[in-house]
C-alpha atoms as a PDB file:
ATOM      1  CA  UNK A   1      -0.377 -38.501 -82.676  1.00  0.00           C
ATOM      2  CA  UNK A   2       0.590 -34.521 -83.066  1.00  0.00           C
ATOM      3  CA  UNK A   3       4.167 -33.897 -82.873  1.00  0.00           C
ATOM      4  CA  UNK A   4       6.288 -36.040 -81.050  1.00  0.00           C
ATOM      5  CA  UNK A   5       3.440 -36.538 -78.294  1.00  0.00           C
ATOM      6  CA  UNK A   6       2.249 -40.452 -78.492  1.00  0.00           C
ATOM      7  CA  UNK A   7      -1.401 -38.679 -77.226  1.00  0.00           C
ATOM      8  CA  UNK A   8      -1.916 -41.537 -75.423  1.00  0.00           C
ATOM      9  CA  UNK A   9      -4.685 -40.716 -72.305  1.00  0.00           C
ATOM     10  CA  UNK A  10      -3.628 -43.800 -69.937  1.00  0.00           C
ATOM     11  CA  UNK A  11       0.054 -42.175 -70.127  1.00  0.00           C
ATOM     12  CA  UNK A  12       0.146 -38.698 -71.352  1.00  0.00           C
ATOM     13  CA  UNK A  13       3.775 -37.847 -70.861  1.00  0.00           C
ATOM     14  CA  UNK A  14       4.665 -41.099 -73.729  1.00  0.00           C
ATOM     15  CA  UNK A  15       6.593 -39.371 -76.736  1.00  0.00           C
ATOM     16  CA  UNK A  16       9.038 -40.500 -79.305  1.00  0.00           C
ATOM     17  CA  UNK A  17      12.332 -39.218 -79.070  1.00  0.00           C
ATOM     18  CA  UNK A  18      12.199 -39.120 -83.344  1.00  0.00           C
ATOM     19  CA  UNK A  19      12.614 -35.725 -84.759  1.00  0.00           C
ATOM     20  CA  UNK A  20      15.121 -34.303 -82.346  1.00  0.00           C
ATOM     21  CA  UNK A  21      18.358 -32.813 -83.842  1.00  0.00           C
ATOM     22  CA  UNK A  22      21.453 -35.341 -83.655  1.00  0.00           C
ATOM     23  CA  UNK A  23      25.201 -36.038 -84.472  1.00  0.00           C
ATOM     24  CA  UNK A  24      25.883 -33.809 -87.825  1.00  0.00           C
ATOM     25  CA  UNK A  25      22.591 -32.264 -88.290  1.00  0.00           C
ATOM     26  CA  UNK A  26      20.548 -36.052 -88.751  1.00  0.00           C
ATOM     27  CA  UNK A  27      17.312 -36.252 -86.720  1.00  0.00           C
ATOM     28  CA  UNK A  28      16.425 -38.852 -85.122  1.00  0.00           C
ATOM     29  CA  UNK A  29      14.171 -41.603 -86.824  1.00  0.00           C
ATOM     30  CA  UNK A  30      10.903 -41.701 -85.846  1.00  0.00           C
ATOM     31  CA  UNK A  31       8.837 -44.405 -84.137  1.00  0.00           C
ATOM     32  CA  UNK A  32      12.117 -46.180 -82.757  1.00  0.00           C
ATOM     33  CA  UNK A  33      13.042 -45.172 -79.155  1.00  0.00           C
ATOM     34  CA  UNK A  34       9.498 -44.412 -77.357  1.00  0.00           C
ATOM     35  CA  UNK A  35       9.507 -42.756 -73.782  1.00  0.00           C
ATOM     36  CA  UNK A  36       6.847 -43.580 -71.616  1.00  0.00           C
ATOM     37  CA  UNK A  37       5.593 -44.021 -67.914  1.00  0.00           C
ATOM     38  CA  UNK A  38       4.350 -47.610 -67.030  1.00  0.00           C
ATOM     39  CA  UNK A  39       1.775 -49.050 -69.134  1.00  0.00           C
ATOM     40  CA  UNK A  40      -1.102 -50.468 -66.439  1.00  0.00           C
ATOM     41  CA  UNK A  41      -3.458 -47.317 -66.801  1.00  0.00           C
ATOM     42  CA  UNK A  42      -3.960 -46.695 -70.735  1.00  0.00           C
ATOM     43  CA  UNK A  43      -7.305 -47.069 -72.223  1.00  0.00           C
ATOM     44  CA  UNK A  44      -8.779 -49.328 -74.500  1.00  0.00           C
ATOM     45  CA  UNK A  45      -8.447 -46.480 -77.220  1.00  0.00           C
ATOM     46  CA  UNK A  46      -4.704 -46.101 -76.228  1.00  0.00           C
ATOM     47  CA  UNK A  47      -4.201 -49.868 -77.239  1.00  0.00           C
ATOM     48  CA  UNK A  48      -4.789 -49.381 -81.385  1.00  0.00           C
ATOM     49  CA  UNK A  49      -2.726 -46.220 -81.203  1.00  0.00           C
ATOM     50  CA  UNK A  50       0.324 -48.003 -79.305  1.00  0.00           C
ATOM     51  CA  UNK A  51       0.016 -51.175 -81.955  1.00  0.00           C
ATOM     52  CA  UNK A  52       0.830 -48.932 -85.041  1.00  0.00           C
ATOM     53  CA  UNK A  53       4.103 -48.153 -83.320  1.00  0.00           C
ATOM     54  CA  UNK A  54       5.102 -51.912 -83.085  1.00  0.00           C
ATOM     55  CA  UNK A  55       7.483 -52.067 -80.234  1.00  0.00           C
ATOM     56  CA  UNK A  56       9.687 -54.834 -80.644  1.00  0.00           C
ATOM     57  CA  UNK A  57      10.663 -54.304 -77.238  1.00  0.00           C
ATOM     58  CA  UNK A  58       9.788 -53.067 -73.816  1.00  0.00           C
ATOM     59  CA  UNK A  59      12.333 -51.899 -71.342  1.00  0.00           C
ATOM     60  CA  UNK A  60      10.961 -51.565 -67.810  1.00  0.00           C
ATOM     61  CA  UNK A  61      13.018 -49.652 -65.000  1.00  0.00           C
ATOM     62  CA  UNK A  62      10.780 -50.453 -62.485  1.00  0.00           C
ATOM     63  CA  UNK A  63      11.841 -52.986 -59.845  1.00  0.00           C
ATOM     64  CA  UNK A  64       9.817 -56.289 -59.274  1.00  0.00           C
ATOM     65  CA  UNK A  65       8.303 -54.866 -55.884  1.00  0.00           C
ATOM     66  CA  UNK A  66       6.949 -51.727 -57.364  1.00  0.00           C
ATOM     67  CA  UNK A  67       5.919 -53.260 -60.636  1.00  0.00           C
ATOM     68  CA  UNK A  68       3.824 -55.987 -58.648  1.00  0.00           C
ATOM     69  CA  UNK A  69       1.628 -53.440 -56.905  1.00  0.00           C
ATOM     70  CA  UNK A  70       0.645 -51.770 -60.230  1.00  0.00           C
ATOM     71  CA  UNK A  71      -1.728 -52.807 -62.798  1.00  0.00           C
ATOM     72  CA  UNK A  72      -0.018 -54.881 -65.159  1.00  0.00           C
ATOM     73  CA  UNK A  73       1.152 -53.504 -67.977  1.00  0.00           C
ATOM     74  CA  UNK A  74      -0.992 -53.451 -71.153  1.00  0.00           C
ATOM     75  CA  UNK A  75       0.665 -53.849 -74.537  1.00  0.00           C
ATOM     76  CA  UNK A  76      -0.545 -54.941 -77.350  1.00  0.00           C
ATOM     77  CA  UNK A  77       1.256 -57.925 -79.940  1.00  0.00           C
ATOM     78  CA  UNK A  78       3.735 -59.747 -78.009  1.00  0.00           C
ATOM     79  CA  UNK A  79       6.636 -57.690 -77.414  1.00  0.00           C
ATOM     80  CA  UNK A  80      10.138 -58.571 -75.885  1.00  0.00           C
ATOM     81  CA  UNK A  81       9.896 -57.214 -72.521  1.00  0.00           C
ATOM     82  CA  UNK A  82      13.447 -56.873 -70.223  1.00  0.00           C
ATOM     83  CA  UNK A  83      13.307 -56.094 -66.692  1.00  0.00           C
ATOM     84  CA  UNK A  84      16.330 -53.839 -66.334  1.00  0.00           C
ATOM     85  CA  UNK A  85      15.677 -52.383 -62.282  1.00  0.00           C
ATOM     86  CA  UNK A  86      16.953 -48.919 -61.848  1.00  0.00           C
ATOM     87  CA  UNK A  87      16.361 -49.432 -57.792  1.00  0.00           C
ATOM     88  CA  UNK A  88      17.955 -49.477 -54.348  1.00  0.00           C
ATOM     89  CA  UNK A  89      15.120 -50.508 -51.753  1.00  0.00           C
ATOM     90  CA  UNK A  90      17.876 -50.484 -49.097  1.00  0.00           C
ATOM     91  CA  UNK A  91      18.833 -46.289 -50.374  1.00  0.00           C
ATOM     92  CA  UNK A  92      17.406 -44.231 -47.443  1.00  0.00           C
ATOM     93  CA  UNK A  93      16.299 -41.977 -50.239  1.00  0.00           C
ATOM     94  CA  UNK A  94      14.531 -43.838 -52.211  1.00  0.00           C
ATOM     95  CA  UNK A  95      12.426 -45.631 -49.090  1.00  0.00           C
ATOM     96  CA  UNK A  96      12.187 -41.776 -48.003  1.00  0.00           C
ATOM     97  CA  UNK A  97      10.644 -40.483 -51.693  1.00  0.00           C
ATOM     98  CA  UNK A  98       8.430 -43.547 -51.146  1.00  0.00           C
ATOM     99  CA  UNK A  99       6.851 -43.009 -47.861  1.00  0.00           C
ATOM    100  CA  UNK A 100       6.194 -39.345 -49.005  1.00  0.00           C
ATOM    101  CA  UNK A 101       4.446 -40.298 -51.821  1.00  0.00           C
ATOM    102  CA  UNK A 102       2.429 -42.943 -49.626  1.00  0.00           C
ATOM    103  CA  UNK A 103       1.610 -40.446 -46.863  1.00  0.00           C
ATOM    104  CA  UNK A 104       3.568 -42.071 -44.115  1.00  0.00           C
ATOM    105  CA  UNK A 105       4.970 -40.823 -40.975  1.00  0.00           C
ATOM    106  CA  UNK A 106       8.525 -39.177 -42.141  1.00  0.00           C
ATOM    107  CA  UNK A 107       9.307 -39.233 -38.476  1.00  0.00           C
ATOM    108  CA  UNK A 108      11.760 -41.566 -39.036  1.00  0.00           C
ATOM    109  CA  UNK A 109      13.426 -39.784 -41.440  1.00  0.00           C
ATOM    110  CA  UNK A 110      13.882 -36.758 -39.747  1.00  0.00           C
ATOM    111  CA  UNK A 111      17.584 -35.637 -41.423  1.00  0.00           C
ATOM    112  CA  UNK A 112      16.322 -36.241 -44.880  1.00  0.00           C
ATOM    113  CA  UNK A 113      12.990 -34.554 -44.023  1.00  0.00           C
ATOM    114  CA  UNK A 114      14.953 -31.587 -42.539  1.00  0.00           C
ATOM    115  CA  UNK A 115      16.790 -31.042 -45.886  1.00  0.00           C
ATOM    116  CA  UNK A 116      13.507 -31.761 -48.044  1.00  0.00           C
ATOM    117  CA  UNK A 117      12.264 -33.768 -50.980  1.00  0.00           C
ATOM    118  CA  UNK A 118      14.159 -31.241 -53.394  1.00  0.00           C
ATOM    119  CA  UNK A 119      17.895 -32.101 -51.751  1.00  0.00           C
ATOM    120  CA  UNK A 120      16.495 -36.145 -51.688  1.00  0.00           C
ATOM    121  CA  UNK A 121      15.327 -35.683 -55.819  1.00  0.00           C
ATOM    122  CA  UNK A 122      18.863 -34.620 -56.171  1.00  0.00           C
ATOM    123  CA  UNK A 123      20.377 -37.095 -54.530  1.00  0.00           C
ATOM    124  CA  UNK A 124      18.744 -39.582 -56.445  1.00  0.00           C
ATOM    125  CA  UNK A 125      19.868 -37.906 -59.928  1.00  0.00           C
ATOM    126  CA  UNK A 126      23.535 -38.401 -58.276  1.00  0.00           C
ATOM    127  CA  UNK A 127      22.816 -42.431 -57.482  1.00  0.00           C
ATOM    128  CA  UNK A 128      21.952 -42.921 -61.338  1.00  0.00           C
ATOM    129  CA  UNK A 129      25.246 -41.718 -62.305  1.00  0.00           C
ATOM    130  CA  UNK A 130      27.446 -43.773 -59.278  1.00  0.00           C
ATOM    131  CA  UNK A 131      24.192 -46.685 -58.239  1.00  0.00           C
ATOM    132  CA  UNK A 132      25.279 -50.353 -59.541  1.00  0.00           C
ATOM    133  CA  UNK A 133      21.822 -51.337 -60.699  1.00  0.00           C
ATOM    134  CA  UNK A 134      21.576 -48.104 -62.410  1.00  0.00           C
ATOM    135  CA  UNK A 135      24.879 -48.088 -64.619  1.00  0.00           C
ATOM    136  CA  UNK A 136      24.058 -51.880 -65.275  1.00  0.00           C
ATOM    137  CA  UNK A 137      20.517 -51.351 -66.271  1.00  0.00           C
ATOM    138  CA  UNK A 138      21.159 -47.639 -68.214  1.00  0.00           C
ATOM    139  CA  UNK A 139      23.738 -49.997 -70.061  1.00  0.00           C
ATOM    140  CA  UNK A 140      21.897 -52.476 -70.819  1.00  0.00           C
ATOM    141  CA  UNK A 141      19.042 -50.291 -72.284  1.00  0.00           C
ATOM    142  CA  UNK A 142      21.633 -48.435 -74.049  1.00  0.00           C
ATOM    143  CA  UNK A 143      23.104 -51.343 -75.843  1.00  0.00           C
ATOM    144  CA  UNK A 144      19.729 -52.744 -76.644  1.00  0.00           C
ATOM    145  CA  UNK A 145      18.734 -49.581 -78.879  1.00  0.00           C
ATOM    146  CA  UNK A 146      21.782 -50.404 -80.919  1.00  0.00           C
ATOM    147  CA  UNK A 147      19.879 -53.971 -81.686  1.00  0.00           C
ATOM    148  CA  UNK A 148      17.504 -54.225 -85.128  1.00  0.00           C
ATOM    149  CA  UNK A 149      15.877 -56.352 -83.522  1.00  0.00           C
ATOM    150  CA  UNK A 150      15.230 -54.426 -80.126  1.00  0.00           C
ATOM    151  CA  UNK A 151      13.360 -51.300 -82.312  1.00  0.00           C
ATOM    152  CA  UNK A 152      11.302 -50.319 -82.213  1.00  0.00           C
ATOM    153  CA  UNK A 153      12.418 -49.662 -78.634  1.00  0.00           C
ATOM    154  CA  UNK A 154       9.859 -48.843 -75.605  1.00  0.00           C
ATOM    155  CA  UNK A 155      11.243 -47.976 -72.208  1.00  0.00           C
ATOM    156  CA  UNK A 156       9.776 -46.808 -69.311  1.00  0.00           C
ATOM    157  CA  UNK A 157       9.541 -46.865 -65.488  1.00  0.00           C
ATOM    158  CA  UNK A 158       6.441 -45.730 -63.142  1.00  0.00           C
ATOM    159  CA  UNK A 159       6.367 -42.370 -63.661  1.00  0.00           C
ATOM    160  CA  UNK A 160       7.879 -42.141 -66.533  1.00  0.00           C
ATOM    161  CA  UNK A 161      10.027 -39.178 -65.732  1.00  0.00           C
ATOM    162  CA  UNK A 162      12.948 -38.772 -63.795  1.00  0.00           C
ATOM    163  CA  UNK A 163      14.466 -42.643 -64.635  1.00  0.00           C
ATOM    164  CA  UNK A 164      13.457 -42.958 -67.924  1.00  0.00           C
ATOM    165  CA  UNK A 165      14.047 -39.519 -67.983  1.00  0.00           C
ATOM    166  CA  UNK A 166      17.540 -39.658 -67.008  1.00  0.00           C
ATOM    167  CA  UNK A 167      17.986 -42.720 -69.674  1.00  0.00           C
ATOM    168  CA  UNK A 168      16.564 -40.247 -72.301  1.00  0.00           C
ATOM    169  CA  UNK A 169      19.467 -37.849 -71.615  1.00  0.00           C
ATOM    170  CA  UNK A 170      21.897 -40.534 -71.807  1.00  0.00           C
ATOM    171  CA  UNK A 171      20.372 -41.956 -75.057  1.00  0.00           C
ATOM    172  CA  UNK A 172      20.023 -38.618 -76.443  1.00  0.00           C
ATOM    173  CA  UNK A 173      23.494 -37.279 -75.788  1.00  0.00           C
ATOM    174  CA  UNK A 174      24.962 -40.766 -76.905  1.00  0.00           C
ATOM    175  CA  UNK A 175      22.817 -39.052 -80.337  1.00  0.00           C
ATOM    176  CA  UNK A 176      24.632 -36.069 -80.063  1.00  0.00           C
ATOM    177  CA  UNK A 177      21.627 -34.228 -79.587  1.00  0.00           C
ATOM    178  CA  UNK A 178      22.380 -30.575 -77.906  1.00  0.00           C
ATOM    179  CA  UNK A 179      22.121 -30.190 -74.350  1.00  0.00           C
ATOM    180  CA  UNK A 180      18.933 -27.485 -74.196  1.00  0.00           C
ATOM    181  CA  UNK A 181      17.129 -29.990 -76.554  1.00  0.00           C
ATOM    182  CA  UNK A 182      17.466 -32.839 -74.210  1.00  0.00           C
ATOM    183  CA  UNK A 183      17.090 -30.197 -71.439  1.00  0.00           C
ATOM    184  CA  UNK A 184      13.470 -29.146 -73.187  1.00  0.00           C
ATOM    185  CA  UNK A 185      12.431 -32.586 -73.372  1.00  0.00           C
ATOM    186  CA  UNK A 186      12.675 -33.653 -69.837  1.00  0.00           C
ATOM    187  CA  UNK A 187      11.693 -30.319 -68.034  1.00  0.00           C
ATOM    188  CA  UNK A 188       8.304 -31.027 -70.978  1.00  0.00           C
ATOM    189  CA  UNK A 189       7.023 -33.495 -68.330  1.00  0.00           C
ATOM    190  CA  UNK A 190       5.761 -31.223 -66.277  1.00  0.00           C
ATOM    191  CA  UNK A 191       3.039 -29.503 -68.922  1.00  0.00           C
ATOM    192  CA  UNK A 192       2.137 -32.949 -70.310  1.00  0.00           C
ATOM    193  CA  UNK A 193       1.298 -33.992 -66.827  1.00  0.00           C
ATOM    194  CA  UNK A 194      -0.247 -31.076 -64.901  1.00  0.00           C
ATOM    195  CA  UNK A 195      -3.928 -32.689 -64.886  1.00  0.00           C
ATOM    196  CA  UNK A 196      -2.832 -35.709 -63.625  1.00  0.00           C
ATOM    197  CA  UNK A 197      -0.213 -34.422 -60.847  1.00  0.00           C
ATOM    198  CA  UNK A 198      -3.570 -32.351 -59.575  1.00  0.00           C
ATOM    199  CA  UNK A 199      -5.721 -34.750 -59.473  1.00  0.00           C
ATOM    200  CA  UNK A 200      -2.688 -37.003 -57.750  1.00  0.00           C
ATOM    201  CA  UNK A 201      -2.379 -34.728 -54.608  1.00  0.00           C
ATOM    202  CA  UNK A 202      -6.136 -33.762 -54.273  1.00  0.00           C
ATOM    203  CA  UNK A 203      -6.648 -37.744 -54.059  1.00  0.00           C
ATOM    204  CA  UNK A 204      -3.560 -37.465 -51.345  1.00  0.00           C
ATOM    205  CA  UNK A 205      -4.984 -34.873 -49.418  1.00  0.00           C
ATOM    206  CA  UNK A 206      -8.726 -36.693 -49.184  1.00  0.00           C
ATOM    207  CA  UNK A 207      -6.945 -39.757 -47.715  1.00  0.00           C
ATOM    208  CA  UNK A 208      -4.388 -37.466 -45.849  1.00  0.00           C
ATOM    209  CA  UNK A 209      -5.915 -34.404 -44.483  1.00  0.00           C
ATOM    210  CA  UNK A 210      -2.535 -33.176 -43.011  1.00  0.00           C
ATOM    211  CA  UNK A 211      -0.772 -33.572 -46.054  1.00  0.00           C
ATOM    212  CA  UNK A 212       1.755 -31.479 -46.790  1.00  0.00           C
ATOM    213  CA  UNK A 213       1.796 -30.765 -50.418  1.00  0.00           C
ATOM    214  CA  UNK A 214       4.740 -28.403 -50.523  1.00  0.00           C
ATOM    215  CA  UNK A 215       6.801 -31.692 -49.098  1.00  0.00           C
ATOM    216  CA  UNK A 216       4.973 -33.912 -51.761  1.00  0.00           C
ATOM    217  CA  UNK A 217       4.668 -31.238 -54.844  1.00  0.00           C
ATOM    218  CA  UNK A 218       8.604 -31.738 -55.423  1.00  0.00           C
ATOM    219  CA  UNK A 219       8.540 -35.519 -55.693  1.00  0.00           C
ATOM    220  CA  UNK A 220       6.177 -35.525 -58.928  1.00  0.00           C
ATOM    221  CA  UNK A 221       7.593 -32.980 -60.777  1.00  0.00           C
ATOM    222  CA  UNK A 222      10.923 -32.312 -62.764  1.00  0.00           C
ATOM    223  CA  UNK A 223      12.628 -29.777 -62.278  1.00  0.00           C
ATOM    224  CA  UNK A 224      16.207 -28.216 -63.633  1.00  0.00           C
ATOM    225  CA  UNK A 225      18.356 -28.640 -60.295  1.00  0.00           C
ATOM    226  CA  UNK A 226      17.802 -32.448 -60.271  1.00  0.00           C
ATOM    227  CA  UNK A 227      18.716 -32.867 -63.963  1.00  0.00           C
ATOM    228  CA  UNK A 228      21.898 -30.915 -63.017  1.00  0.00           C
ATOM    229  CA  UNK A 229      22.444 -32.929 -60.302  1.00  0.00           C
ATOM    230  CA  UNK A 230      22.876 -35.885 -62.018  1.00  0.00           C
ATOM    231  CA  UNK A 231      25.430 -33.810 -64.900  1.00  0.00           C
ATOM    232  CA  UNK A 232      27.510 -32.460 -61.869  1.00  0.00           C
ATOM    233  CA  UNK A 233      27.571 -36.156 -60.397  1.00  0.00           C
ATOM    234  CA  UNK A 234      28.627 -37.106 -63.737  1.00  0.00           C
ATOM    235  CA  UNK A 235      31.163 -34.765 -64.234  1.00  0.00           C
ATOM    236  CA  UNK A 236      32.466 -35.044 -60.405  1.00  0.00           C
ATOM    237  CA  UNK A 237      33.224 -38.627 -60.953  1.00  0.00           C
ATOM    238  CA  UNK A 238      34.088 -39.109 -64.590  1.00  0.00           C
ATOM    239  CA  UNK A 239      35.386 -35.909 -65.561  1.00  0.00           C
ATOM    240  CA  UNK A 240      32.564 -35.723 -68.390  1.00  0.00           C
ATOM    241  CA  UNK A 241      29.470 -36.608 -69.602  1.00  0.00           C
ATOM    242  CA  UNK A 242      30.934 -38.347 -72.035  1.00  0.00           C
ATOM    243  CA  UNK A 243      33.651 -40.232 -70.027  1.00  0.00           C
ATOM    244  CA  UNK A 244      30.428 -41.163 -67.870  1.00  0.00           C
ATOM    245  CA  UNK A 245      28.739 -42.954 -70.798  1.00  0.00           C
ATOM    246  CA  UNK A 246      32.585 -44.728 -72.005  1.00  0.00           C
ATOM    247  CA  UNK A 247      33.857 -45.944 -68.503  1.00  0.00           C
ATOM    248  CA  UNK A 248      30.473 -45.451 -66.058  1.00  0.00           C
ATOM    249  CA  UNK A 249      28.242 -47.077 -68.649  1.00  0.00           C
ATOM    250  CA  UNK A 250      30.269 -48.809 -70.934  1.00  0.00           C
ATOM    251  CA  UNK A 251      29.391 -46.640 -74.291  1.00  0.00           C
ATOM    252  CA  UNK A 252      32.413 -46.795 -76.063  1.00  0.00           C
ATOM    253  CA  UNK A 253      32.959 -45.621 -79.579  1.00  0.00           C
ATOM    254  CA  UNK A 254      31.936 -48.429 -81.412  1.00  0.00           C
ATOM    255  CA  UNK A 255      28.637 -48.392 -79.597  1.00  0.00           C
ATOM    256  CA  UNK A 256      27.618 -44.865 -80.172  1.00  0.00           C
ATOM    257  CA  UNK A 257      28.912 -45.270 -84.429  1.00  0.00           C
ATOM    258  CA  UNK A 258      26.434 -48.018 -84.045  1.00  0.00           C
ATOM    259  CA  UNK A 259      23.506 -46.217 -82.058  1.00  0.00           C
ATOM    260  CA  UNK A 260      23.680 -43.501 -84.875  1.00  0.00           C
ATOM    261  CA  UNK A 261      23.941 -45.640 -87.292  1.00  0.00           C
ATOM    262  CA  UNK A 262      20.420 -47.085 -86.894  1.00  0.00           C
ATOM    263  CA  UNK A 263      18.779 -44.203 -85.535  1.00  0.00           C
ATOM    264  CA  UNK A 264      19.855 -40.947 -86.948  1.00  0.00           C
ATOM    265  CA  UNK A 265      18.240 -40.268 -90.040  1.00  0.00           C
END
């Protein structure tokens, strides 16, 4: 492992959040809270790599429907694993995101496809801040991290980006970590990844000639405007980021002098 990149091939946007600048100048410790995409595709040279880190315990955002259509996910020791579902199956934007990503007709969607997969990214960002599952399972994940016996902490959901990204922001901020460092890790998805998302739509077009990838491109990338679309969502409803994380999330004081506590350096 280089830097804070896990170098893992099966999932090569996993990194651990340790080294980032917290609360007071304290980094965060390393090897404790690991970021990664679901777990089904790494290699058998990922698994002795992904041992030394010992996760105590795996967080997965995924809900049960889209986790049963992937391969399962490979970790090595025995882990606690907690199924915390960051999902609406009924959200017209979320059944939208998935039927571009599975090449079917958007006819059927023909408001959201008239506004685009940017404007339905965004509206997604804004359902993690205001979405039931999603304050109850950010939460959840949240107060978990404060646990001993939770860390070292794995979380992760398909992609890896944009719901455990958005969990990374609110772990990170809960950190105090500044908001262009937390900024720098999530737009980082998109280098770590640029193989794969290639080799994602080429495999897209071949099975859907009439693909197009301008509609698709948006869906598997991260960009700025969705990340702000979940602060201004955030700020819209509670007032702050941090009133979010107190009354949306339920990280009060005593929680975050606890999360710092066992993770800042």
């Amino acid at each position: 492992m280089t830097g804070r990149d896990l170098a893992l091939v099966g999932a090569p946007n996993a990194r651990d959040l340790g080294g980032l600048v917290g609360a007071e100048g304290r980094r965060v410790r390393r090897g404790l809270l690991l970021r990664t995409p679901a777990l089904g595709r790494l290699t058998d040279e990922d698994l002795p790599v992904l041992a030394k880190l010992t996760p105590a315990c795996v967080v997965d955002l995924r809900d049960a429907a889209e986790a049963a259509v992937a391969p399962p996910d490979r970790l090595p020791g025995e882990p606690r694993v907690v199924h915390l579902p960051v999902h609406d199956a009924a959200h017209p934007v979320f059944t939208y995101v998935s039927a571009v990503l599975l090449g079917h007709d958007l006819s059927a969607y023909e408001e959201l496809a008239q506004e685009g997969t940017p404007a339905a990214m965004r509206s997604i960002y804004r359902w993690f801040v205001t979405g039931e599952s999603a304050r109850a399972g950010y939460g959840a994940a949240v107060r978990l991290a404060a646990e001993a016996a939770s860390l070292p902490l794995l979380y992760h959901c398909s992609a890896g980006k944009d719901r455990t990204g958005w969990l990374t922001a609110v772990l990170l901020h809960a950190l105090g970590v500044d908001e262009a460092t937390i900024r720098a890790d999530y737009l980082a998805n998109n280098a770590l990844t640029e193989s794969l998302r290639e080799v994602l739509l080429a495999a897209m077009r071949r099975r859907s000639p009439e693909l197009d990838v301008t509609v698709v491109r948006p869906v598997l990338e991260v960009r700025d405007e969705y990340l702000d679309a979940g602060y201004d969502e955030a700020r819209r409803v509670y007032g702050s980021f941090g009133s979010y994380l107190r009354y949306g999330l339920g990280v009060d004081d005593e929680l975050v002098t606890a999360l710092r506590a066992r993770l800042l350096e």
